[in-house]
C-alpha atoms as a PDB file:
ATOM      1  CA  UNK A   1       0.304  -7.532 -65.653  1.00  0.00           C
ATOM      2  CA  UNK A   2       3.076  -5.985 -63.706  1.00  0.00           C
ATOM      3  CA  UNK A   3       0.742  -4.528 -61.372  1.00  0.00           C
ATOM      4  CA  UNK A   4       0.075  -8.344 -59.864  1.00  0.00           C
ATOM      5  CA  UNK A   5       3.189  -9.662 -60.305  1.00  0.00           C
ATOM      6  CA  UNK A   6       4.916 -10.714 -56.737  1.00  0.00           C
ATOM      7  CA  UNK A   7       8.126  -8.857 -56.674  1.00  0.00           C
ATOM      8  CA  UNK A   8      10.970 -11.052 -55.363  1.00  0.00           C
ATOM      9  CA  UNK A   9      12.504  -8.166 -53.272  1.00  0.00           C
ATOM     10  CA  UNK A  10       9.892  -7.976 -51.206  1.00  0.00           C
ATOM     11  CA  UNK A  11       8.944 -11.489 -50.527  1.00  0.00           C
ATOM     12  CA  UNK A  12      10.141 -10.740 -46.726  1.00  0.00           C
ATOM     13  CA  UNK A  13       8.990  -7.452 -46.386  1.00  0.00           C
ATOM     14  CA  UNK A  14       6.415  -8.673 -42.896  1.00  0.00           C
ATOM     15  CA  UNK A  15       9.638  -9.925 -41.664  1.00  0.00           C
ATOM     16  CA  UNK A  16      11.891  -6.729 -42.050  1.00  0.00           C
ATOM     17  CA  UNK A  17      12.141  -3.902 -39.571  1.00  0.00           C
ATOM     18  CA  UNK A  18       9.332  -1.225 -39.019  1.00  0.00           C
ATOM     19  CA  UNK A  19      12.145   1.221 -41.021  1.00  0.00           C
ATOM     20  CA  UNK A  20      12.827  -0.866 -43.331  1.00  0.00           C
ATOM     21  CA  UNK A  21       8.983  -1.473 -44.481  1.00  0.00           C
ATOM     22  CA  UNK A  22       8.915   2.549 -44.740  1.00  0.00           C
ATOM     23  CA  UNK A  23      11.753   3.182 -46.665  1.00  0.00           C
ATOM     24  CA  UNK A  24      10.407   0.693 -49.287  1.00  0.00           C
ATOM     25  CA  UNK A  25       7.175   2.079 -49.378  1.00  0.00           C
ATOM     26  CA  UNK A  26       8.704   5.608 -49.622  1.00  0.00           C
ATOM     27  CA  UNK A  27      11.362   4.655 -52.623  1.00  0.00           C
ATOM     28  CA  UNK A  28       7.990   3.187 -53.897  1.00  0.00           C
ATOM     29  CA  UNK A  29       6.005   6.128 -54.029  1.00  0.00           C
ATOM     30  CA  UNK A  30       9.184   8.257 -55.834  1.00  0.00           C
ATOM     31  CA  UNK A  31       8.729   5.864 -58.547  1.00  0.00           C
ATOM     32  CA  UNK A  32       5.386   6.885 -58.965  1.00  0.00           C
ATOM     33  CA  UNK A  33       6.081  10.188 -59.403  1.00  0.00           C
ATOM     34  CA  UNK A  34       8.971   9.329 -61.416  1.00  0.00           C
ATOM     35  CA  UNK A  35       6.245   7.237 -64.112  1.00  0.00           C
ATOM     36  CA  UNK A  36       3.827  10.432 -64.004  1.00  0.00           C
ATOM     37  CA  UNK A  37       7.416  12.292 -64.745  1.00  0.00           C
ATOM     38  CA  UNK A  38       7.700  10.401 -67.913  1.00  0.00           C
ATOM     39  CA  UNK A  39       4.058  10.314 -68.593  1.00  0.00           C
ATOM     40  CA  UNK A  40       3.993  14.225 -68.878  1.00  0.00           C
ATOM     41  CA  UNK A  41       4.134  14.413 -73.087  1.00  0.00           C
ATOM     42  CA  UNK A  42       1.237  12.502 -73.085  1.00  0.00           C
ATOM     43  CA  UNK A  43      -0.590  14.247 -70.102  1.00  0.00           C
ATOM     44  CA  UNK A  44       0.360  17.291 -72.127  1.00  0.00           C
ATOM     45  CA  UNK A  45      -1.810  16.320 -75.164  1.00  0.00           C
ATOM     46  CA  UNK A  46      -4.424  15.299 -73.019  1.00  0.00           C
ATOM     47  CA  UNK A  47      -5.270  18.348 -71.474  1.00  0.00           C
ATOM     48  CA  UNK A  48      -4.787  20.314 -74.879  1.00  0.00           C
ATOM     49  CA  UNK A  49      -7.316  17.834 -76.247  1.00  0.00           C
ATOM     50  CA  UNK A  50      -9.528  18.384 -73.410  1.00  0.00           C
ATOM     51  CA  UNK A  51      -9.137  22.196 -73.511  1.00  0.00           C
ATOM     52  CA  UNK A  52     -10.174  22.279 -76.970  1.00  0.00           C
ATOM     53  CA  UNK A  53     -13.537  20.440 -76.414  1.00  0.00           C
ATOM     54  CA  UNK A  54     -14.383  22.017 -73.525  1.00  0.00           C
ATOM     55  CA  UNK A  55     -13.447  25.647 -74.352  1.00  0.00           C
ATOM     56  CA  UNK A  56     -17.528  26.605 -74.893  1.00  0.00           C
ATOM     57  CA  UNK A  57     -19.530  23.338 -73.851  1.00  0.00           C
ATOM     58  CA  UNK A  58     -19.578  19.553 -72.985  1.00  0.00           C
ATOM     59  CA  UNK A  59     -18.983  18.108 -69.729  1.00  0.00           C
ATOM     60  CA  UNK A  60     -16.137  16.256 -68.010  1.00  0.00           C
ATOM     61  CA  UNK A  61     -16.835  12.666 -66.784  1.00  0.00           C
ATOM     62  CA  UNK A  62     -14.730  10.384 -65.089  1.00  0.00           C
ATOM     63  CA  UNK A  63     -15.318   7.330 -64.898  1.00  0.00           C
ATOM     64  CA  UNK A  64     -13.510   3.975 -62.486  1.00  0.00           C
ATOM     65  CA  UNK A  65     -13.699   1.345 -60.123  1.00  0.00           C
ATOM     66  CA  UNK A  66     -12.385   0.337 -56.444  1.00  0.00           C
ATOM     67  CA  UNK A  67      -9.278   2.614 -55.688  1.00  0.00           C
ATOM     68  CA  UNK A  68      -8.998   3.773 -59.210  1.00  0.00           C
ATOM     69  CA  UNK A  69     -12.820   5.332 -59.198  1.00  0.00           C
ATOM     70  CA  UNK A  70     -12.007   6.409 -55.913  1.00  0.00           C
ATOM     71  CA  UNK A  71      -9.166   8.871 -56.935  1.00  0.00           C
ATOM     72  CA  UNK A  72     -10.971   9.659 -59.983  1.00  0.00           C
ATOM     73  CA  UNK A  73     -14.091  10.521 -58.411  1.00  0.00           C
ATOM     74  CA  UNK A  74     -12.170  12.610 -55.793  1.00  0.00           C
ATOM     75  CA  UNK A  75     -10.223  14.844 -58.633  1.00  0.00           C
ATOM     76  CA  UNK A  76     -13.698  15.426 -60.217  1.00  0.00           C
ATOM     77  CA  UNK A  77     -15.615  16.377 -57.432  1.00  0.00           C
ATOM     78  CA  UNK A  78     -12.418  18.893 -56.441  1.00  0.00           C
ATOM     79  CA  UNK A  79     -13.446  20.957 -59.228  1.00  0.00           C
ATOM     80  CA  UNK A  80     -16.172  22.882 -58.033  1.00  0.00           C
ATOM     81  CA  UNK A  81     -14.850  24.293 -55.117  1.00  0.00           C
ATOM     82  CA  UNK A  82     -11.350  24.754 -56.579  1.00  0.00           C
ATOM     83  CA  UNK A  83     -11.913  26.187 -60.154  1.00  0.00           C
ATOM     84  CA  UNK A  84     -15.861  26.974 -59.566  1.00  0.00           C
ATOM     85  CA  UNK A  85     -16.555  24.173 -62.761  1.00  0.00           C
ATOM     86  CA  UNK A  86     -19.715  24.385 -63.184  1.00  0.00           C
ATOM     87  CA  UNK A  87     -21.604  21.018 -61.232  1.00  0.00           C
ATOM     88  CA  UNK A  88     -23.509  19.923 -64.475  1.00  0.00           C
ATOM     89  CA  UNK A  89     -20.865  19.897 -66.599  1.00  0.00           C
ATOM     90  CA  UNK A  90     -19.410  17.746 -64.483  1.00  0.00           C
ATOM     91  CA  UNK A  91     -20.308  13.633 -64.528  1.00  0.00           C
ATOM     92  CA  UNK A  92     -18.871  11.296 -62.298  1.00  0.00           C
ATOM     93  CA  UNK A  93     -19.165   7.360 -62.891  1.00  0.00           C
ATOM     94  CA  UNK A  94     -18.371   5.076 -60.423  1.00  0.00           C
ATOM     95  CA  UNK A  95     -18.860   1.082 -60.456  1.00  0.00           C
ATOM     96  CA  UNK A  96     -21.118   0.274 -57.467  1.00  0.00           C
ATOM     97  CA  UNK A  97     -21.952   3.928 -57.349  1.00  0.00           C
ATOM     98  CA  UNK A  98     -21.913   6.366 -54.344  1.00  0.00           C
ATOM     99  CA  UNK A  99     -21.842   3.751 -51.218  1.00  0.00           C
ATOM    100  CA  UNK A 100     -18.796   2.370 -53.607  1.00  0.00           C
ATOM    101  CA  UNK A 101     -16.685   4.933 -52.274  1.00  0.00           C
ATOM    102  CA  UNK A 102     -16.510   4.788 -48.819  1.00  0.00           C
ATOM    103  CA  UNK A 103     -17.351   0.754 -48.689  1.00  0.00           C
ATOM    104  CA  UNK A 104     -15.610  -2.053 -51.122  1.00  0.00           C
ATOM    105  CA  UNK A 105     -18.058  -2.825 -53.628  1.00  0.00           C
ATOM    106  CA  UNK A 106     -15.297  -4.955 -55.578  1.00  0.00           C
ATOM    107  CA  UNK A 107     -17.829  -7.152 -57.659  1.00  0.00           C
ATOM    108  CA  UNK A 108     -19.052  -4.605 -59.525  1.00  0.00           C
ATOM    109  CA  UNK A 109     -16.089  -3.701 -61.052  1.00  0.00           C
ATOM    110  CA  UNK A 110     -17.054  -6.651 -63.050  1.00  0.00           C
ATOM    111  CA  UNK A 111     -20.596  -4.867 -64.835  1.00  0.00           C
ATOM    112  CA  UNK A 112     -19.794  -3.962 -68.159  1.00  0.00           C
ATOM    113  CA  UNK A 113     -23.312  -3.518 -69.126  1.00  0.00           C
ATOM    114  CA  UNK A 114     -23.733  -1.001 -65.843  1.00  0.00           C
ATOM    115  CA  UNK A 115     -20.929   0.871 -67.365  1.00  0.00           C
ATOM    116  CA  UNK A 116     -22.426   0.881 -70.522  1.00  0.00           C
ATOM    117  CA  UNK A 117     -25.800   1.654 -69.944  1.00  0.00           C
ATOM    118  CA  UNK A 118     -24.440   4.760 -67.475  1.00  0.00           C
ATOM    119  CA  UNK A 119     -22.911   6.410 -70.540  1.00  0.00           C
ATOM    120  CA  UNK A 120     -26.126   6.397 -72.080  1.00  0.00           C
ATOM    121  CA  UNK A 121     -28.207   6.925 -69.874  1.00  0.00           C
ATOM    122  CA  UNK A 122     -26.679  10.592 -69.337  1.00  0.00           C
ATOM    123  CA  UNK A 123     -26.455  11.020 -72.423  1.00  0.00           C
ATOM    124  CA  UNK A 124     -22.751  11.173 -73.023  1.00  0.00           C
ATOM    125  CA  UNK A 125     -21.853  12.527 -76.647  1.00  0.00           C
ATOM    126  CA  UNK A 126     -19.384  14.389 -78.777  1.00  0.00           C
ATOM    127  CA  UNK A 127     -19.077  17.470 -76.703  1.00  0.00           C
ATOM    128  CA  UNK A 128     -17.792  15.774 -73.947  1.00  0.00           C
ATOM    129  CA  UNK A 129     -14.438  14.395 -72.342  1.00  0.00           C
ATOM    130  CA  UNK A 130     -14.160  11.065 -70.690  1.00  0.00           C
ATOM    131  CA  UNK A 131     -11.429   9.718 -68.562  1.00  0.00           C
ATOM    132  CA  UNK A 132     -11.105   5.843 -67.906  1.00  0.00           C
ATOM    133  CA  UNK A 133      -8.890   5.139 -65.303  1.00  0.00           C
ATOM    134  CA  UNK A 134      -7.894   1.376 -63.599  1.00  0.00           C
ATOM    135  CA  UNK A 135      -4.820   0.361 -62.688  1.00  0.00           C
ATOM    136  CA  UNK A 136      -5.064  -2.875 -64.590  1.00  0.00           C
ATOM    137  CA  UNK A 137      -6.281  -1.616 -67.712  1.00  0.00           C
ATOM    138  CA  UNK A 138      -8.192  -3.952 -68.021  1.00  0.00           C
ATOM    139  CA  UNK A 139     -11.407  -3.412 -65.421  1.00  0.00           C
ATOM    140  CA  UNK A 140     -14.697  -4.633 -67.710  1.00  0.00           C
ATOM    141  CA  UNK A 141     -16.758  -1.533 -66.189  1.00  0.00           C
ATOM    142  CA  UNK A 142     -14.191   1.097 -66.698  1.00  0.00           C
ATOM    143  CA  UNK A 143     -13.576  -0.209 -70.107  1.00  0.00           C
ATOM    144  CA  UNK A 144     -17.461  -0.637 -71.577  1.00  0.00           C
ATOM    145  CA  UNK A 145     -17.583   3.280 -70.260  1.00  0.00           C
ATOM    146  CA  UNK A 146     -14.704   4.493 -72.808  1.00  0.00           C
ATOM    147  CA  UNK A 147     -15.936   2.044 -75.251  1.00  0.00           C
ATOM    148  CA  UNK A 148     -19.595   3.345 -75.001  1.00  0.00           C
ATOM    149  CA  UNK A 149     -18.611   6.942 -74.706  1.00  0.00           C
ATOM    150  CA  UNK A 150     -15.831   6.728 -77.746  1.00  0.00           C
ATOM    151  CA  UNK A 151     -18.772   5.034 -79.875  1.00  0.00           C
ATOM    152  CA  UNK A 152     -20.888   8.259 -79.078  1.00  0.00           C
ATOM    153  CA  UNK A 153     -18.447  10.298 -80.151  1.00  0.00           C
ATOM    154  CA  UNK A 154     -17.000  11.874 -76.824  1.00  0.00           C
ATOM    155  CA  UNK A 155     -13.212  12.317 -76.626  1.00  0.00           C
ATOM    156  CA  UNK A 156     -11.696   9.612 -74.243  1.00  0.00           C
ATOM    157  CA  UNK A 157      -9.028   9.995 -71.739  1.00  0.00           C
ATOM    158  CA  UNK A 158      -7.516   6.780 -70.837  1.00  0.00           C
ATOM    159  CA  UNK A 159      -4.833   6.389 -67.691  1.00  0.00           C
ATOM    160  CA  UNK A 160      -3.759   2.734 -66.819  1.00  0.00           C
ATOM    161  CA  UNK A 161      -0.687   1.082 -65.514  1.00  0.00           C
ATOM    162  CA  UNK A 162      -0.048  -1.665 -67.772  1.00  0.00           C
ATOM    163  CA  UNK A 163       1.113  -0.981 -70.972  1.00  0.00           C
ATOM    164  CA  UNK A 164      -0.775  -2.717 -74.165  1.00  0.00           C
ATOM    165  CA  UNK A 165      -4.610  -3.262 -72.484  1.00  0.00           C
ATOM    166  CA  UNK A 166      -7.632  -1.542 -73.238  1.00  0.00           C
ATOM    167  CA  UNK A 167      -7.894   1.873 -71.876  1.00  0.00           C
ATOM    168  CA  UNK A 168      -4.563   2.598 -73.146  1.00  0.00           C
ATOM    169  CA  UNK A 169      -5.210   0.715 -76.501  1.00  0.00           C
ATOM    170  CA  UNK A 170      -8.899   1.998 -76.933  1.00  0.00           C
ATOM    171  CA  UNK A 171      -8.304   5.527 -75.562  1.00  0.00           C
ATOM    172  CA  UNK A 172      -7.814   8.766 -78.182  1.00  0.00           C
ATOM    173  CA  UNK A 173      -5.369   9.902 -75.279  1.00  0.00           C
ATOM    174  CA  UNK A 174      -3.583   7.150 -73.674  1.00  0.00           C
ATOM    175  CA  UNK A 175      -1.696   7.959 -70.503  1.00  0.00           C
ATOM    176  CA  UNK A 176       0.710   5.138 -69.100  1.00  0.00           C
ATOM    177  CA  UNK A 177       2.132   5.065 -65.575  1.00  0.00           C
ATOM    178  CA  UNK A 178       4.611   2.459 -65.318  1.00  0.00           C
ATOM    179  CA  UNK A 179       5.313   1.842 -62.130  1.00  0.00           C
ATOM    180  CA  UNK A 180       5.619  -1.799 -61.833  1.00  0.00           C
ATOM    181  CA  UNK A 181       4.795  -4.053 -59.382  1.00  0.00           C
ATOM    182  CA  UNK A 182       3.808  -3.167 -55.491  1.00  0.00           C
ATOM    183  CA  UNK A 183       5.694  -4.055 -52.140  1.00  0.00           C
ATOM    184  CA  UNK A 184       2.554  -5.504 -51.161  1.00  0.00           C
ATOM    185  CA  UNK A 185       1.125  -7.836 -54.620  1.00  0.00           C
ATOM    186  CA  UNK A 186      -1.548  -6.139 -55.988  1.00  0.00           C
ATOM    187  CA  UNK A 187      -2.004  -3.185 -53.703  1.00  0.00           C
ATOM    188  CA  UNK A 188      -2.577  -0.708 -56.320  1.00  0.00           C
ATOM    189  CA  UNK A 189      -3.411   1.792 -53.670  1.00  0.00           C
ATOM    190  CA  UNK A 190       0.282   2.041 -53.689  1.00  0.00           C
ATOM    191  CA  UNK A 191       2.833   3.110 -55.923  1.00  0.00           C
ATOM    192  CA  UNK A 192      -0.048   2.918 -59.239  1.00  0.00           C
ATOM    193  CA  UNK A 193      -2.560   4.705 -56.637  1.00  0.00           C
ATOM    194  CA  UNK A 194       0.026   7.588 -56.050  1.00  0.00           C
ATOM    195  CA  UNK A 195       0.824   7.924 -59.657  1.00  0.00           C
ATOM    196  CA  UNK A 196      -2.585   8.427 -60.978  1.00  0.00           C
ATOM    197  CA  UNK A 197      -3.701  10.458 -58.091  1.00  0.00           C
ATOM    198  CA  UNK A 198      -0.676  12.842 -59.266  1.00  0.00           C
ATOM    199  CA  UNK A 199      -1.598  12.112 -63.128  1.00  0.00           C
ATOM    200  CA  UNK A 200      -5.060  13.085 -62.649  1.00  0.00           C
ATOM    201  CA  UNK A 201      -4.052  16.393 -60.753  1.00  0.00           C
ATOM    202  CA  UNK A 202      -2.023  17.561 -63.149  1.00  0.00           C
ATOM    203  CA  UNK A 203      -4.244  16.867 -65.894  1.00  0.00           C
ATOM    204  CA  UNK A 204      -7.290  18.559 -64.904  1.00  0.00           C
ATOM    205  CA  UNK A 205      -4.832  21.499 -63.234  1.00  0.00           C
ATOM    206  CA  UNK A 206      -3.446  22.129 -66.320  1.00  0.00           C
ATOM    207  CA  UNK A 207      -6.897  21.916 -68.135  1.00  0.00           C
ATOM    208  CA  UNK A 208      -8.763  24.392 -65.602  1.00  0.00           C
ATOM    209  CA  UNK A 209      -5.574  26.717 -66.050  1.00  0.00           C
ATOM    210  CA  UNK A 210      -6.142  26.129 -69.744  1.00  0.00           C
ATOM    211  CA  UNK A 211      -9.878  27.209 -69.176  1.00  0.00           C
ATOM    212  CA  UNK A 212      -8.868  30.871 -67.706  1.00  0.00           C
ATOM    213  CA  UNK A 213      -9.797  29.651 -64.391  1.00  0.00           C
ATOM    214  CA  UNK A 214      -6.730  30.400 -62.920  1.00  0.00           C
ATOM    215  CA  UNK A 215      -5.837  34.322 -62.713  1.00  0.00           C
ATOM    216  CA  UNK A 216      -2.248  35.509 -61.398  1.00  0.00           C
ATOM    217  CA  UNK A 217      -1.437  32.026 -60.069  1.00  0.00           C
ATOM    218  CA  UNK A 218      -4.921  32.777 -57.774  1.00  0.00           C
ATOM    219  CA  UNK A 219      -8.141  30.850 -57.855  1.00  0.00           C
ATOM    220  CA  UNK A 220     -10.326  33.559 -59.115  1.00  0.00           C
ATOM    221  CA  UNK A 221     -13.288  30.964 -59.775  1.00  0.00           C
ATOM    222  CA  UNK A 222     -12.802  29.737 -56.011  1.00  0.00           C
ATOM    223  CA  UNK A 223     -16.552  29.449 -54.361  1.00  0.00           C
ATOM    224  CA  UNK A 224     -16.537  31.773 -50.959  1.00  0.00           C
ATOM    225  CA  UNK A 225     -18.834  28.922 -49.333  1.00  0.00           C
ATOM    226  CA  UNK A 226     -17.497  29.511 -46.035  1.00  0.00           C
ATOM    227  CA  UNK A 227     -15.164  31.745 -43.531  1.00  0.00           C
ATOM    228  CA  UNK A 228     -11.626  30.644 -45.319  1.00  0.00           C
ATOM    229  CA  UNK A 229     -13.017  31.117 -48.565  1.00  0.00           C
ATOM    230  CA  UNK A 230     -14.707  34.182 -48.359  1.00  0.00           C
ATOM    231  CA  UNK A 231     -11.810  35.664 -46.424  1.00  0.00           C
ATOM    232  CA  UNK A 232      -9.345  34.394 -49.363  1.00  0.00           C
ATOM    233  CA  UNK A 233     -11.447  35.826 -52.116  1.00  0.00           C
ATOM    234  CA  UNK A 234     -11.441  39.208 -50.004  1.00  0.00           C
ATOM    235  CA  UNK A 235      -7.205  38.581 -50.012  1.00  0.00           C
ATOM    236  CA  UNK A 236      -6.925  38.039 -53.601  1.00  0.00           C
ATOM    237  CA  UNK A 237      -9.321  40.850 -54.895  1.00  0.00           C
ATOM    238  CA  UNK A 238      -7.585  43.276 -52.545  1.00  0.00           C
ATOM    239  CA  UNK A 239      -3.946  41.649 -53.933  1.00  0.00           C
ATOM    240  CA  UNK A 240      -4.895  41.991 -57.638  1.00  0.00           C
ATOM    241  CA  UNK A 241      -6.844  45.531 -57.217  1.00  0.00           C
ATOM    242  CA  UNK A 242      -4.818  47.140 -54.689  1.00  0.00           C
ATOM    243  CA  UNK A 243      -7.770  48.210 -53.083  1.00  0.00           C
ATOM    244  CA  UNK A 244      -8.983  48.153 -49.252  1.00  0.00           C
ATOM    245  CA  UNK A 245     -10.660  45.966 -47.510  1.00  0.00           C
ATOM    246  CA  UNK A 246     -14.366  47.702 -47.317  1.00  0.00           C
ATOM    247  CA  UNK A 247     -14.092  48.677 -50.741  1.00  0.00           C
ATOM    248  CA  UNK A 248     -13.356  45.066 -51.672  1.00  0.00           C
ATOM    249  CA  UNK A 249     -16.063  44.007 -49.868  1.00  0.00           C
ATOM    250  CA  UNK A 250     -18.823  45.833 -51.135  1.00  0.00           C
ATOM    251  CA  UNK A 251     -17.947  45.192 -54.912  1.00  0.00           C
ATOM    252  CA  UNK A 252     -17.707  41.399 -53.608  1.00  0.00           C
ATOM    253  CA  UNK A 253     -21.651  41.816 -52.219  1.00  0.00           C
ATOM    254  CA  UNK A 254     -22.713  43.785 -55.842  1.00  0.00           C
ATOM    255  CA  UNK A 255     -20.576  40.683 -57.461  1.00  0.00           C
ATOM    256  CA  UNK A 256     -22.363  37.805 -55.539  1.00  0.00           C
ATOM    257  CA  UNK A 257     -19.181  37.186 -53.961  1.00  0.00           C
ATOM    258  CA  UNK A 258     -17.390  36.229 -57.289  1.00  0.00           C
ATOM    259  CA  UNK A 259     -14.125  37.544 -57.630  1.00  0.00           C
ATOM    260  CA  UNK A 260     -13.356  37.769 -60.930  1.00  0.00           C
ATOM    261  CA  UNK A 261     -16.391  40.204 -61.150  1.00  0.00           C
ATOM    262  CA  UNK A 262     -15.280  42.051 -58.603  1.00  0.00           C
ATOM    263  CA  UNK A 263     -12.313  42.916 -59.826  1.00  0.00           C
ATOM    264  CA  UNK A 264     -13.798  44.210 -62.937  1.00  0.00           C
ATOM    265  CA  UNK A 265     -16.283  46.608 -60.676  1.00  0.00           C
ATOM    266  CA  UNK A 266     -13.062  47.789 -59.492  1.00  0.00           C
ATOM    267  CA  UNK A 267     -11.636  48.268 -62.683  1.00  0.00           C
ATOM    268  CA  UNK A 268     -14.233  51.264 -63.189  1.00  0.00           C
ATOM    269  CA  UNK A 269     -16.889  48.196 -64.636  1.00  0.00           C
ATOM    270  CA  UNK A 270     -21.000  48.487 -63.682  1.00  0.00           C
ATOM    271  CA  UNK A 271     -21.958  44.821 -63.375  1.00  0.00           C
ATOM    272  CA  UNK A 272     -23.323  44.268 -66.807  1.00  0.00           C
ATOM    273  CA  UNK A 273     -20.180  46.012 -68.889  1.00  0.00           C
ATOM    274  CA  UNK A 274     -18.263  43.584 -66.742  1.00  0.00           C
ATOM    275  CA  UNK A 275     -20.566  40.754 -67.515  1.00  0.00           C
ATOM    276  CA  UNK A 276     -20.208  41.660 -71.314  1.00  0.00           C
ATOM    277  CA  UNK A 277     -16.542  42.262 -70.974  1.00  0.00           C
ATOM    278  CA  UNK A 278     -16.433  38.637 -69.293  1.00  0.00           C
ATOM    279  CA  UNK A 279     -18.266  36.641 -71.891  1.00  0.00           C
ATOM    280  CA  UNK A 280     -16.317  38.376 -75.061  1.00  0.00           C
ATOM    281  CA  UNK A 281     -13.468  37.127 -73.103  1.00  0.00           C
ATOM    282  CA  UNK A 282     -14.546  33.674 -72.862  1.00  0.00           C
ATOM    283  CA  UNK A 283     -14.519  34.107 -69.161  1.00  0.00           C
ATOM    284  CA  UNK A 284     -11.168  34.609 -68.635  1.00  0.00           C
ATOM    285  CA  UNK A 285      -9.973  37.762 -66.819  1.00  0.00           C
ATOM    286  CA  UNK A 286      -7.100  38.577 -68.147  1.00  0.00           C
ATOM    287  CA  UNK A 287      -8.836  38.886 -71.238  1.00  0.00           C
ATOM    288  CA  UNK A 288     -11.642  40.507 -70.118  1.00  0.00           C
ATOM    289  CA  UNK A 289      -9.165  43.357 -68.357  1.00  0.00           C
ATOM    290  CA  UNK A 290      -7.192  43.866 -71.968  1.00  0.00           C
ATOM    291  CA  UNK A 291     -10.512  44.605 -73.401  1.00  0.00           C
ATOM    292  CA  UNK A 292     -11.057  47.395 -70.545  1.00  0.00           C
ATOM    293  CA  UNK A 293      -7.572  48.839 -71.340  1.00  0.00           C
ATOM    294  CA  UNK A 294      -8.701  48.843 -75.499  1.00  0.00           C
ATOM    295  CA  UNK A 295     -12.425  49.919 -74.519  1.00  0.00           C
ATOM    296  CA  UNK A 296     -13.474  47.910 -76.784  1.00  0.00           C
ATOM    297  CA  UNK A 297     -16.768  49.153 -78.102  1.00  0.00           C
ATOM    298  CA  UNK A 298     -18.330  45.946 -78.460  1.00  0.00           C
ATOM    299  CA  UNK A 299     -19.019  46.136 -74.852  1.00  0.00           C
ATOM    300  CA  UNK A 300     -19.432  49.690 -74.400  1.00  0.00           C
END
């Protein structure tokens, strides 16, 4: 596996000068972004895939171990706040579980039947989305998850960087990053780390964008759970309303400080035409205000 393999070039690298070191690491990390460059067809079809199983139901799982779980975990659990996904459609699966990501827990990378028996035992079926990733490709845990969820019907998501192993062979969606092997052997928080940590953004970006959760460029779906957010979602109703500041306000206190509703009081809406309006649209606003301009009388 490339990803292990000792790379000649840097065989001196704890003898070479502090600079030196950097600008290796740095040239590194372009090639990761240069893999998930290449990668972007396949990332492409991916989210579509996603987008289509998603649209109406199912949940999102992720599912890794060590550093790969770790970034996994971390683009799951960025979600909520970011697109407002809703929390249980949302399933995070991580060998060793929660003390696994702040401590090593690298033995139980090795639990296939943990992995296994997690899938199951939330019930993981043909309405959701799964997405493996291990640098290695390889990782038994990681693996017996998109095995166990693919046998239950779910779609599966696999993003690895080694070409011709498991979750890339197994996966209805394989995503390779091929960025070779590290500066330091191994260290797949490195150049693979950076790579799916960018993969994994842009997939689940483009999917949430996908999913109407993204209005205007804005985060319409964003949570106002404290002072920054509630005084953003004040700055992008008053940007996409053109409305002051008190009057944005008060239709963000009769909205429960969602935006998106907001903006629909604003648009002349009472809170359950908007509602209606909303959920014809699929929950996208931009939909939802087209049907205000046709006043469409399936909402009247």
């Amino acid at each position: 596996m490339p990803t292990e393999h000792a790379d000649p070039r840097y065989s001196k690298i704890d003898s070479w000068e502090p600079s030196d070191i950097l600008d290796a690491m740095i040239e590194g990390q372009f090639t990761a972004v240069a893999a998930v460059r290449t990668a972007r067809p396949a990332l492409e079809r991916a989210a579509l895939a996603a987008e289509a199983r998603l649209r109406h139901r199912g949940r999102l799982v992720y599912a890794g171990a060590g550093t790969s779980g770790r970034l996994a975990v971390q683009d799951g659990a960025e979600l909520m706040p970011t697109f407002g996904w809703p929390p249980d459609r949302l399933l995070l699966l991580m060998a060793g579980g929660r003390d696994a990501l702040v401590r090593s827990a690298e033995g139980a990378e090795d639990e296939a039947d943990e992995g296994r028996d997690l899938v199951r035992r939330y019930g993981v079926n043909d309405a959701d989305v799964l997405v493996a990733v291990a640098a290695s490709g390889t990782t038994p845990f990681t693996v017996a998850c998109l095995r166990e969820a693919k046998h239950r019907g779910a779609l599966t998501i696999g993003i690895a960087n080694n070409h011709r192993t498991p979750i890339l062979s197994e996966a209805d969606h394989p995503i390779w990053l091929d960025t070779g092997s590290e500066p330091i052997a191994g260290s797949t928080r490195m150049k693979a780390g950076t790579a799916q940590r960018a993969a994994l953004t842009l997939f689940s970006s483009l999917l949430m964008i996908r999913l109407g959760r993204i209005y205007e460029g804005l985060m319409i779906y964003v949570q106002p759970l404290n002072t920054k957010l509630r005084r953003r979602t004040e700055e992008m109703v008053i940007r996409l309303t053109g409305k002051n500041r008190e009057e944005v306000r008060g239709a963000l206190a009769r909205a429960n400080g969602s935006a998106k509703l907001a903006v629909m009081l604003l648009h002349g809406c009472d809170p359950t035409k908007a509602t209606k309006l909303l959920d014809l649209a699929g929950g996208q606003l931009r939909g939802a205000l087209a049907l205000i301009g046709r006043g469409d009388s399936n909402a009247a």
